[in-house]
C-alpha atoms as a PDB file:
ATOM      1  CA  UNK A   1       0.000   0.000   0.000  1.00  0.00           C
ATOM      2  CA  UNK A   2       1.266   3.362  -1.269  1.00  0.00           C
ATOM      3  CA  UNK A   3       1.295   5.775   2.117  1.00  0.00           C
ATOM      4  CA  UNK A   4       0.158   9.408   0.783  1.00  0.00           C
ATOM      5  CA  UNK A   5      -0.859  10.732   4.013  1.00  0.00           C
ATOM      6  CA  UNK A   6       1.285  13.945   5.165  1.00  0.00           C
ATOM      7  CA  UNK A   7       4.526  13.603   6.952  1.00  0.00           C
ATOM      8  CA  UNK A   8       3.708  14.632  10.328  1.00  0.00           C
ATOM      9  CA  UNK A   9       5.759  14.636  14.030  1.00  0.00           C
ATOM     10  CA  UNK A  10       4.753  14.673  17.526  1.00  0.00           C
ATOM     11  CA  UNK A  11       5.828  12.642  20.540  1.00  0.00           C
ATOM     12  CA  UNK A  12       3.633   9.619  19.896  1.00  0.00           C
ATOM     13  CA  UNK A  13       3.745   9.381  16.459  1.00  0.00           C
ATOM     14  CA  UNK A  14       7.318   9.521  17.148  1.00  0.00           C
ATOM     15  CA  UNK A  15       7.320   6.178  18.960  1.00  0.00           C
ATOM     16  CA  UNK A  16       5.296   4.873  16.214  1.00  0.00           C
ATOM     17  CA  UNK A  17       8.564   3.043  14.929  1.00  0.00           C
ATOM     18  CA  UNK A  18       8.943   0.923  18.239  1.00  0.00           C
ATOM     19  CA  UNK A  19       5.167  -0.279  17.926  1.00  0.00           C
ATOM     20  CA  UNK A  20       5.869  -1.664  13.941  1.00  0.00           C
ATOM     21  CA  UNK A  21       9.540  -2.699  14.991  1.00  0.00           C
ATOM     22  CA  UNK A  22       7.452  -5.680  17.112  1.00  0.00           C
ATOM     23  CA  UNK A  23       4.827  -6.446  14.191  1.00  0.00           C
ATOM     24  CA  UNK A  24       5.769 -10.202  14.459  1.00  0.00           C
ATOM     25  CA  UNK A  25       6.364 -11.979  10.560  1.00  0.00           C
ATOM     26  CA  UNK A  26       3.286 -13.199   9.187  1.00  0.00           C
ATOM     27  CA  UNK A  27       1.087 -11.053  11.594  1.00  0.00           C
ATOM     28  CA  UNK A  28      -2.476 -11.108   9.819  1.00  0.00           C
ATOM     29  CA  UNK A  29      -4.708  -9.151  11.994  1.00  0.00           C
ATOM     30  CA  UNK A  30      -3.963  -6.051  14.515  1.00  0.00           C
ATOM     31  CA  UNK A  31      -5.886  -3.739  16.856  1.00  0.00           C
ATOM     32  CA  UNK A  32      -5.299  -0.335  18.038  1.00  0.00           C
ATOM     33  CA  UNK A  33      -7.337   0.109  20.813  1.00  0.00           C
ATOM     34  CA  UNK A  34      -7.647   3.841  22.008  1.00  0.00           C
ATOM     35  CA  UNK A  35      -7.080   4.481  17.919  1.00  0.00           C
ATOM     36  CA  UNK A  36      -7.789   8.495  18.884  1.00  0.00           C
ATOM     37  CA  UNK A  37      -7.063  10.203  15.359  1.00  0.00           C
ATOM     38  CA  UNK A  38      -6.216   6.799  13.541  1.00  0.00           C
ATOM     39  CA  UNK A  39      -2.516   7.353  12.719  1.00  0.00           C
ATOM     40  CA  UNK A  40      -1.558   4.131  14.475  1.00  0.00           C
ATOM     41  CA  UNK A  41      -3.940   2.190  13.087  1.00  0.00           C
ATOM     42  CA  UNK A  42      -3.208   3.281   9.293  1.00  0.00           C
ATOM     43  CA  UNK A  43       0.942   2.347  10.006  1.00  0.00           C
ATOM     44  CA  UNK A  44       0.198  -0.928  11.128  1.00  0.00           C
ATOM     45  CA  UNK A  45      -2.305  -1.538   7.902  1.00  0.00           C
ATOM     46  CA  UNK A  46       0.774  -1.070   5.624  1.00  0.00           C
ATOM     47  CA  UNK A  47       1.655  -4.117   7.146  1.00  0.00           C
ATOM     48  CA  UNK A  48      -0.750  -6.051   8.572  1.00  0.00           C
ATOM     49  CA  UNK A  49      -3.857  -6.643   6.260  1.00  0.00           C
ATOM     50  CA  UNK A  50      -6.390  -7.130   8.733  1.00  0.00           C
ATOM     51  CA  UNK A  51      -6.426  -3.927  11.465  1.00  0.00           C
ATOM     52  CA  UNK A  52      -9.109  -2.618  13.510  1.00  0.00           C
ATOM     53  CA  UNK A  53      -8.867   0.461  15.684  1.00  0.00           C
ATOM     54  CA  UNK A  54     -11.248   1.331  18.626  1.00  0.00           C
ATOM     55  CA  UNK A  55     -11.992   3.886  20.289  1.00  0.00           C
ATOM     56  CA  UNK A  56     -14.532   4.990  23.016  1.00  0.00           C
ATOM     57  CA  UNK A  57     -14.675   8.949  21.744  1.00  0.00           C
ATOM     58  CA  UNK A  58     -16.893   9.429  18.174  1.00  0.00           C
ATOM     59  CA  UNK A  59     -15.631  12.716  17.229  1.00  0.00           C
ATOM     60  CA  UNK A  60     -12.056  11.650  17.166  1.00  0.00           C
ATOM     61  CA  UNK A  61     -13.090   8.395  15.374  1.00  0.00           C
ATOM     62  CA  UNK A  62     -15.038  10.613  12.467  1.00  0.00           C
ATOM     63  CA  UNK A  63     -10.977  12.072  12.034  1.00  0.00           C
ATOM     64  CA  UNK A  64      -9.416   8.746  12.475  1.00  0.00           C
ATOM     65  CA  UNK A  65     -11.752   7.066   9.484  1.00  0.00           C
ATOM     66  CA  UNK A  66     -10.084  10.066   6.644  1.00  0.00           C
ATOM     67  CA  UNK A  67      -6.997   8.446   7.702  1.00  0.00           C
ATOM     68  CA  UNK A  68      -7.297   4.751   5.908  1.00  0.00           C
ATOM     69  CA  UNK A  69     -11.010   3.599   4.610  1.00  0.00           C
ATOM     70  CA  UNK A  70      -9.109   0.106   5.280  1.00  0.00           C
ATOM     71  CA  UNK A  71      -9.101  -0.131   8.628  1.00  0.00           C
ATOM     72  CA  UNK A  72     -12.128  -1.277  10.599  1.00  0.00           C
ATOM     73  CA  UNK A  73     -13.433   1.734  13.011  1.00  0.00           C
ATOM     74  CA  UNK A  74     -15.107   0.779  16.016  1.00  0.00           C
ATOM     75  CA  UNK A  75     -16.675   3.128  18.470  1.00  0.00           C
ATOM     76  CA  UNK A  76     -16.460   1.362  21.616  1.00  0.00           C
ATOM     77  CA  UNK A  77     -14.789   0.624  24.929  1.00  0.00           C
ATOM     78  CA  UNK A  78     -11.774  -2.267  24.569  1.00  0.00           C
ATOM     79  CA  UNK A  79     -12.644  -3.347  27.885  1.00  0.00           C
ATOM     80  CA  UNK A  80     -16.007  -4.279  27.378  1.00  0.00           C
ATOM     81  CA  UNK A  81     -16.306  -4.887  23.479  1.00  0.00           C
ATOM     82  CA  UNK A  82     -17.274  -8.549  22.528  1.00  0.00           C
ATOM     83  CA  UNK A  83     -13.788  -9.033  20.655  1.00  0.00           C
ATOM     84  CA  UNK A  84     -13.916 -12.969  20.735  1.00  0.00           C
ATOM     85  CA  UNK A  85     -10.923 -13.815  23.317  1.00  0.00           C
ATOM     86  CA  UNK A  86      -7.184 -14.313  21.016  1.00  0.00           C
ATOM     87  CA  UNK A  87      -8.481 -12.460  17.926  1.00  0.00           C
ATOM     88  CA  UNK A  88      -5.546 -10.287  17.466  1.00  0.00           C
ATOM     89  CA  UNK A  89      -1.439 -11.094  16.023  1.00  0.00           C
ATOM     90  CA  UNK A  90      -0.687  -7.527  17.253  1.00  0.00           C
ATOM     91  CA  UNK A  91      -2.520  -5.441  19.606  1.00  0.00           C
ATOM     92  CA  UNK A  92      -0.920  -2.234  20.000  1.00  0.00           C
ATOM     93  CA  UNK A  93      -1.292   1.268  21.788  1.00  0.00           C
ATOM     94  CA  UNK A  94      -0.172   4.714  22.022  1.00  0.00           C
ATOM     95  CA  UNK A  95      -0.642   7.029  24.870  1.00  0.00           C
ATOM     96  CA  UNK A  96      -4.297   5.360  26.011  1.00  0.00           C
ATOM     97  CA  UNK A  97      -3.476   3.145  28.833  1.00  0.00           C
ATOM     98  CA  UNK A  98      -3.441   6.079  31.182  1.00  0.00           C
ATOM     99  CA  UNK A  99      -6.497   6.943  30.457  1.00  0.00           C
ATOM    100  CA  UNK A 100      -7.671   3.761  31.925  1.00  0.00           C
ATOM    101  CA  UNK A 101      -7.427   3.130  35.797  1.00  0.00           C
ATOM    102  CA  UNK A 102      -6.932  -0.553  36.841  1.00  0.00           C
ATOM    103  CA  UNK A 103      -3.289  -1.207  34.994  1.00  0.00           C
ATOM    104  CA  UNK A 104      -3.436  -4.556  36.236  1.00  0.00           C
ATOM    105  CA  UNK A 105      -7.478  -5.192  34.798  1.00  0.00           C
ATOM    106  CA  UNK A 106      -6.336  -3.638  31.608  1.00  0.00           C
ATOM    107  CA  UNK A 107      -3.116  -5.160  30.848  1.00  0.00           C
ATOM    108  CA  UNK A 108      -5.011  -8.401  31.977  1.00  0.00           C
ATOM    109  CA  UNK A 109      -7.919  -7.736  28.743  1.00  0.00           C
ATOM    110  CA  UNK A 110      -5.149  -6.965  26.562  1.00  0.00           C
ATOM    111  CA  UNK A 111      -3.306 -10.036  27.111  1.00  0.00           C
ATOM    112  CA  UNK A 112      -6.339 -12.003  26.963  1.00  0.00           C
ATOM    113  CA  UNK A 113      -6.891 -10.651  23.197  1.00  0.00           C
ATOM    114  CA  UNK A 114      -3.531 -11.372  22.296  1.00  0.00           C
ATOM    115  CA  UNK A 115      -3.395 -14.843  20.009  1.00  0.00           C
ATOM    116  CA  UNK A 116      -0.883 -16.864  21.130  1.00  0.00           C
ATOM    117  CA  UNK A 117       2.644 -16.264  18.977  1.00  0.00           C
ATOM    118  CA  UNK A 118       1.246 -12.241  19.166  1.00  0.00           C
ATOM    119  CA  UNK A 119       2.856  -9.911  20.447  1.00  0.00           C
ATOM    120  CA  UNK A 120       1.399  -6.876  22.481  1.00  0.00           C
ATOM    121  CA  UNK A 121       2.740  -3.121  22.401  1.00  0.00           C
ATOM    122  CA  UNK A 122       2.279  -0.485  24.218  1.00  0.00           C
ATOM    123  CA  UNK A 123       3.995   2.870  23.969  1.00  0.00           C
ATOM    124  CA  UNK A 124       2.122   4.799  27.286  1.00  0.00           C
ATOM    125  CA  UNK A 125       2.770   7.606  29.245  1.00  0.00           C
ATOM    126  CA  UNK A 126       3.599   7.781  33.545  1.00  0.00           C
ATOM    127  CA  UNK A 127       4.494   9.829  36.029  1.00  0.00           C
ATOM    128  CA  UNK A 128       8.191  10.710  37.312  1.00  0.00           C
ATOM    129  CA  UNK A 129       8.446   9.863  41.159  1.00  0.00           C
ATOM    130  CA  UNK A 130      12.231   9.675  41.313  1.00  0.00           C
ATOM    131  CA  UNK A 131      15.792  11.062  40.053  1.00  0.00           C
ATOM    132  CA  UNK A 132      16.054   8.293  37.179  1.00  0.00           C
ATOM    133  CA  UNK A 133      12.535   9.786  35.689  1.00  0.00           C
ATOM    134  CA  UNK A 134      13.464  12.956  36.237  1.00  0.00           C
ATOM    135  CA  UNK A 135      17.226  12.452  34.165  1.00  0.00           C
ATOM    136  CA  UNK A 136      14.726  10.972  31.479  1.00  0.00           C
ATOM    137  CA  UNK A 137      12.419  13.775  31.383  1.00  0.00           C
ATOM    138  CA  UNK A 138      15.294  16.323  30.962  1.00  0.00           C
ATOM    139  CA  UNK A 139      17.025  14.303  28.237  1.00  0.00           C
ATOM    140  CA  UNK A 140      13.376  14.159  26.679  1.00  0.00           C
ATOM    141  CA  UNK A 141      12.633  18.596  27.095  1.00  0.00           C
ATOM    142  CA  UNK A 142      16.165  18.525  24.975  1.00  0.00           C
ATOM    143  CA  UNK A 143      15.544  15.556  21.938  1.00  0.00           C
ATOM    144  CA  UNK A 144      11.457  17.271  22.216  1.00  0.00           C
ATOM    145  CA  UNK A 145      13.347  20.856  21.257  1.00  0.00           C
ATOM    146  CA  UNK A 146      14.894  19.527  18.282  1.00  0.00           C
ATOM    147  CA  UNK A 147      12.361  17.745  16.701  1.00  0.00           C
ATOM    148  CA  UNK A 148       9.952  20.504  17.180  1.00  0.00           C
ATOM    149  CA  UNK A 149      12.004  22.680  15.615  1.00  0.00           C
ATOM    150  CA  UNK A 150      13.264  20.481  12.909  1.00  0.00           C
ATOM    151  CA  UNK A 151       9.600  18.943  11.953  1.00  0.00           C
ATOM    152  CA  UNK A 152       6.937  21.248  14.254  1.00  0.00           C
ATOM    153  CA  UNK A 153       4.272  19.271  16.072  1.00  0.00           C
ATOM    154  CA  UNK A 154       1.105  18.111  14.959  1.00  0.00           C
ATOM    155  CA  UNK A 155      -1.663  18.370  17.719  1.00  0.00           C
ATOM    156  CA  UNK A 156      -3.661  15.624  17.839  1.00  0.00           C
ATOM    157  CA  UNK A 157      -7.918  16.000  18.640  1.00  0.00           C
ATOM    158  CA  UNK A 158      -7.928  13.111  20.811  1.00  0.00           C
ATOM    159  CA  UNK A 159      -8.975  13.807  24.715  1.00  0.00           C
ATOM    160  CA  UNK A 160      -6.067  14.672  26.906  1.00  0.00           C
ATOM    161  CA  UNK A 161      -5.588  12.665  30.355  1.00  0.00           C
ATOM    162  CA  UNK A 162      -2.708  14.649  32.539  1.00  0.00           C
ATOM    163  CA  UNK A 163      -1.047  14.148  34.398  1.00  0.00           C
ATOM    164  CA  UNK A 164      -0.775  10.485  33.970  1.00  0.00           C
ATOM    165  CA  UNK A 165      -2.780   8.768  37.223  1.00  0.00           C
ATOM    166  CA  UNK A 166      -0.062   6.026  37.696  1.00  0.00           C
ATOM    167  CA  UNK A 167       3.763   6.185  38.041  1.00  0.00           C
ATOM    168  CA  UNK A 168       6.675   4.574  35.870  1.00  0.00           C
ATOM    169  CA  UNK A 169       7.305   2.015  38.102  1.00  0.00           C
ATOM    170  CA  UNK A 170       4.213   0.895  39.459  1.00  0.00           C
ATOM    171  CA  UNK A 171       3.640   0.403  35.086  1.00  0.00           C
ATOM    172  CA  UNK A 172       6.534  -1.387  35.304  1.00  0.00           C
ATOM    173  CA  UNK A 173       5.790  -3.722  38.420  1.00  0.00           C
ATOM    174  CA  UNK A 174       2.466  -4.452  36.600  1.00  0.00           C
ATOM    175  CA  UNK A 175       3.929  -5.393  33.445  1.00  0.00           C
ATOM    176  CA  UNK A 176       5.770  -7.795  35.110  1.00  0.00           C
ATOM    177  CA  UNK A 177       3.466  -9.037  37.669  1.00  0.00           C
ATOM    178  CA  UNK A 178       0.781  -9.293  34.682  1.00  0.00           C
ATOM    179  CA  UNK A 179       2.866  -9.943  31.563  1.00  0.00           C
ATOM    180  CA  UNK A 180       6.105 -12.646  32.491  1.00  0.00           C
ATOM    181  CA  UNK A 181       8.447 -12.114  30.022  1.00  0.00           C
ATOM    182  CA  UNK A 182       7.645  -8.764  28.947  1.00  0.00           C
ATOM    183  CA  UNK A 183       9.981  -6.356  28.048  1.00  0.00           C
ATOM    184  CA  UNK A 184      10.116  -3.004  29.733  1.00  0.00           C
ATOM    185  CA  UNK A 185      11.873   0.613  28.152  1.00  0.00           C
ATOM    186  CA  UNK A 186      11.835   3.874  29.508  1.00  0.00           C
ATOM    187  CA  UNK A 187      11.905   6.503  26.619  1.00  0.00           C
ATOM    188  CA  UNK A 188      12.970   9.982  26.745  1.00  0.00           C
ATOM    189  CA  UNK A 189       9.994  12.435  25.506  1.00  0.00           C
ATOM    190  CA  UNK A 190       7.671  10.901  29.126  1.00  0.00           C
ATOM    191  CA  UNK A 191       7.110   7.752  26.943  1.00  0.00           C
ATOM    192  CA  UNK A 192       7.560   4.074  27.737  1.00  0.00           C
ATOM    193  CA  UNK A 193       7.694   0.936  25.964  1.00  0.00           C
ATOM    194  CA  UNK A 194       6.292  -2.698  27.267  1.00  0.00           C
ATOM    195  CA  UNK A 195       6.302  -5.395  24.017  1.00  0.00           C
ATOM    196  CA  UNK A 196       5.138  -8.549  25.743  1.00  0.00           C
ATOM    197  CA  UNK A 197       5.131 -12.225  22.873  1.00  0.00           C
ATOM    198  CA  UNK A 198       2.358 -14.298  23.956  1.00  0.00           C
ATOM    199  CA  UNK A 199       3.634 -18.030  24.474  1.00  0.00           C
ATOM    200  CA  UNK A 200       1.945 -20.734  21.924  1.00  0.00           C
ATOM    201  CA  UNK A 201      -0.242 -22.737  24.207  1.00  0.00           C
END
């Protein structure tokens, strides 16, 4: 598929690369849950036929569907939508979990539509709490500065949760507790990265 959409920067499109980076060979169906304006959604389609992206929020959705007529739209709520338990190669998120309270309950759903070989990614935002955040955060005002300036930043419509209701490492001690195996990154720009394969049952 030919990608004509405009070239556009921002901090979470920026992370975009570590979501597709994890796309597992062969993958044949994806979901974006919390799709907001779609852009997600529409990167993984270029290489995974089969994508849906969902959403709770129908004025963001009515942007996200000028993005690719491909991809399946769905207004609804991830946790609650009757998505038949495994459906998904990839499911993959940017900036959403956040806006969802129970990490444990959520990370639990998303697992849970994971097929087994999958993979799940999530690029989310947290909270600092100590000096390691806080290094990261500085390192990310600088590398935000430059891209800004080199690209400008395209403001997303999508609702805005901030600041973040849960810390970096209680997202990290979740991961773990909820997700064995997965793999945990702290990114500069207030971004970090959990990419958790499923194990064939």
């Amino acid at each position: 598929m030919t990608d004509a959409r405009p070239v556009r920067w921002n901090n979470n499109i920026h992370y975009h690369r570590r979501i597709l980076d994890a796309v597992p060979a062969g993958a044949r169906t994806a979901l974006d849950f919390g799709t907001g304006n779609g852009l997600l959604a529409a990167d993984l389609h270029a290489r995974v036929p089969d994508v849906t992206g969902i959403d709770i929020d129908a004025a963001v959705l009515e942007s996200a569907r000028s993005e690719d007529p491909g991809v399946r739209w769905i207004q609804g709520d991830v946790m609650s939508h009757p998505f038949p338990p495994a459906s998904f190669d990839v499911v993959a998120s940017v900036a959403t979990v956040h806006h969802l309270p129970d990490l444990d309950k959520t990370l639990l759903r998303l697992a849970e539509l994971t097929a087994p070989g999958g993979v799940l990614a999530v690029v989310g935002l947290a909270r600092s709490s100590g000096p390691i955040d806080f290094l990261y955060d500085l390192a990310g005002l600088v590398q935000q500065n430059g891209y800004s300036r080199r690209h400008g930043i395209w403001e997303h419509s999508a609702p805005i949760v901030w600041p973040p209701p849960h810390t970096y490492a209680e997202v990290r001690r979740s991961a773990r507790t909820v997700l064995p195996g997965a793999t945990w990154s702290r990114l500069a720009m207030w971004r970090y990265l959990v990419v958790w394969h499923k194990p064939v049952a």
